[in-house]
Protein backbone atom coordinates (compact mmCIF):
# COMPACT_ATOMS: atom_id res chain seq x y z
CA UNK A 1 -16.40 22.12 -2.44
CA UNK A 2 -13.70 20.03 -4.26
CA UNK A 3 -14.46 17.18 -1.76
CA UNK A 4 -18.13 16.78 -3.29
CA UNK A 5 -17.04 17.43 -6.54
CA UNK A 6 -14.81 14.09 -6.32
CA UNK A 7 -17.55 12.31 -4.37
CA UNK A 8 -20.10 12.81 -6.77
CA UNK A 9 -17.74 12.16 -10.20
CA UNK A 10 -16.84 8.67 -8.36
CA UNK A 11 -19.86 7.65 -7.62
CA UNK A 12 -21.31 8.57 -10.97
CA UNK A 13 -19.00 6.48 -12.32
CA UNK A 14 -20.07 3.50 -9.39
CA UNK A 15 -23.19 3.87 -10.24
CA UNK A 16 -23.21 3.30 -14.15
CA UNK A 17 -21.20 0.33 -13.94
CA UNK A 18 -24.01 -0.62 -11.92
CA UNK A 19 -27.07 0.48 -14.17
CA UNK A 20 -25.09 -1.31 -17.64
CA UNK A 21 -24.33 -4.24 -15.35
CA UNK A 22 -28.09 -5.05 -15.63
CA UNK A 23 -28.29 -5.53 -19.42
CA UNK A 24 -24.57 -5.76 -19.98
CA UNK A 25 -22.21 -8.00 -17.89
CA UNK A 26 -19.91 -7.55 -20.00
CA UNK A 27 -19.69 -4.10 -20.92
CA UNK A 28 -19.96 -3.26 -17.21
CA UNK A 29 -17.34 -5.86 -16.19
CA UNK A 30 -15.00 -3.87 -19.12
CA UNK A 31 -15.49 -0.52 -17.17
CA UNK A 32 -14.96 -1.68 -13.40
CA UNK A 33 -12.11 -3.66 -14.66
CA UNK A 34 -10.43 0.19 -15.77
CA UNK A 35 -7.98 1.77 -13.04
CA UNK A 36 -10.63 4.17 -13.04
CA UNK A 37 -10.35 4.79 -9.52
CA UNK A 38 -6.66 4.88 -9.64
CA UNK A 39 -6.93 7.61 -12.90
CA UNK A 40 -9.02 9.47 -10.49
CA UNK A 41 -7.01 9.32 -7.84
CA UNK A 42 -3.72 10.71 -9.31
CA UNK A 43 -6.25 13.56 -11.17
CA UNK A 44 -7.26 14.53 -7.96
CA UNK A 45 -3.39 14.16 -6.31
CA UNK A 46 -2.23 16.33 -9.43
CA UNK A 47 -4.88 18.94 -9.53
CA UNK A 48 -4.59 19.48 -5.58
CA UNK A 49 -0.28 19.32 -5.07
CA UNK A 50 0.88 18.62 -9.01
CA UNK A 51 3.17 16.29 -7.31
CA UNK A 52 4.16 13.75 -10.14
CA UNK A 53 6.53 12.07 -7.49
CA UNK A 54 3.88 10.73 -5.33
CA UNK A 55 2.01 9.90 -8.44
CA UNK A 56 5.03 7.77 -10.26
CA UNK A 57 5.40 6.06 -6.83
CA UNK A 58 1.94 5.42 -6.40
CA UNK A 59 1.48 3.97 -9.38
CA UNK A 60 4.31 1.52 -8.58
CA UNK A 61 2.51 0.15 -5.75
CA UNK A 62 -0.85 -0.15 -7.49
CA UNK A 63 1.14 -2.47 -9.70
CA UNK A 64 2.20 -4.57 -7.02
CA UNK A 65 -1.07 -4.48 -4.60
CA UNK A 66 -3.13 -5.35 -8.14
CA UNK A 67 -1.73 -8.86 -7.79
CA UNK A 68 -3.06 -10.06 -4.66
CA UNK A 69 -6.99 -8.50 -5.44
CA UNK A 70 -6.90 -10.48 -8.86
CA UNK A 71 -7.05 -13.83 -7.03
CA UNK A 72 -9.98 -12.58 -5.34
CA UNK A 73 -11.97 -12.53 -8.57
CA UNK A 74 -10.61 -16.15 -8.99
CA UNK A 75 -11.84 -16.90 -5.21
CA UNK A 76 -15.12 -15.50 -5.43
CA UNK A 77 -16.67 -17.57 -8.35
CA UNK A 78 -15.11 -20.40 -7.23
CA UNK A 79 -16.69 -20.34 -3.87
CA UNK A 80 -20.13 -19.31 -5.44
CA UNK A 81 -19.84 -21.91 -8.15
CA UNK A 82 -19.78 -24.42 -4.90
CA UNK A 83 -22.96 -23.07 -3.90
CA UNK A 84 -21.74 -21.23 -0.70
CA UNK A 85 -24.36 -18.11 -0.32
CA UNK A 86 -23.25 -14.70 -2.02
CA UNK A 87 -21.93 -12.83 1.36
CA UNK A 88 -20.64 -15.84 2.64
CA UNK A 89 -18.22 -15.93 -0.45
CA UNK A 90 -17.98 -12.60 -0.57
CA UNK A 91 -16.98 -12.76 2.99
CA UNK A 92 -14.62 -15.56 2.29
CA UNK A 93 -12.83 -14.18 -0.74
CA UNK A 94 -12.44 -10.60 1.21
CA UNK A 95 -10.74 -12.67 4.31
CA UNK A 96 -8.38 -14.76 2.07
CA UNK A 97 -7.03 -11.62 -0.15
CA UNK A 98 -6.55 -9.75 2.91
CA UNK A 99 -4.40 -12.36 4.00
CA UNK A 100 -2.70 -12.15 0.62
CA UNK A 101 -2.31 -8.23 0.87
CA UNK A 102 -1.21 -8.41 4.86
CA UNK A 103 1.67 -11.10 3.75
CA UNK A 104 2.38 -9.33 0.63
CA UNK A 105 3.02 -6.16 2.42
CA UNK A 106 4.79 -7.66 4.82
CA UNK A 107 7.64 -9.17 2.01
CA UNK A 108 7.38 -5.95 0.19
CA UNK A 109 8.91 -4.07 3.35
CA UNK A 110 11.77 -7.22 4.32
CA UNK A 111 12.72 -6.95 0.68
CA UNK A 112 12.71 -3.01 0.40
């Protein structure tokens, strides 16, 4: 029952960013550019275990893992702004920040 509780809040949420996004930009852009779905997720963590732990540490490597999906909201306009079609950016952006996130991860556990 929990389960479809959080599926439902989270795509409530997913789906008025979309509905304001039609009117708005702006406004909508505000609200998907909240953690929301990282607030959520340590709600959920805390109400199911109340273990602050794997919330503080989680947190810590949202931080980190923030900085590689930024550039992909640099990428994608770019590559749209050349006039490359929408899911081929999309496509391209995706591919490039995973690279990003596979090399960042891959520093993050030589340093560590």
């Amino acid at each position: 029952m929990f389960l479809a509780v959080k599926i439902i809040v989270t795509a409530i949420i997913v789906v008025i960013i979309s509905e304001i996004s039609r009117r708005y930009t702006l406004a909508a852009s505000l609200l998907a550019s909240l953690p929301l779905t990282s607030i959520l997720a340590f709600i959920w963590i805390y109400y199911e275990s109340g273990d602050v732990e794997k919330i503080s540490q989680m947190s810590h490597e949202i931080f980190w893992l923030v900085i590689p999906s930024l550039l992909f909201f640099i990428i994608l306009p770019f590559l749209l702004k050349t006039g490359m079609k929408f899911y081929l950016a999309l496509g391209g952006a995706s591919l490039i920040m995973a690279v990003i996130y596979i090399s960042g991860i891959f520093l993050y556990k030589i340093i560590k």
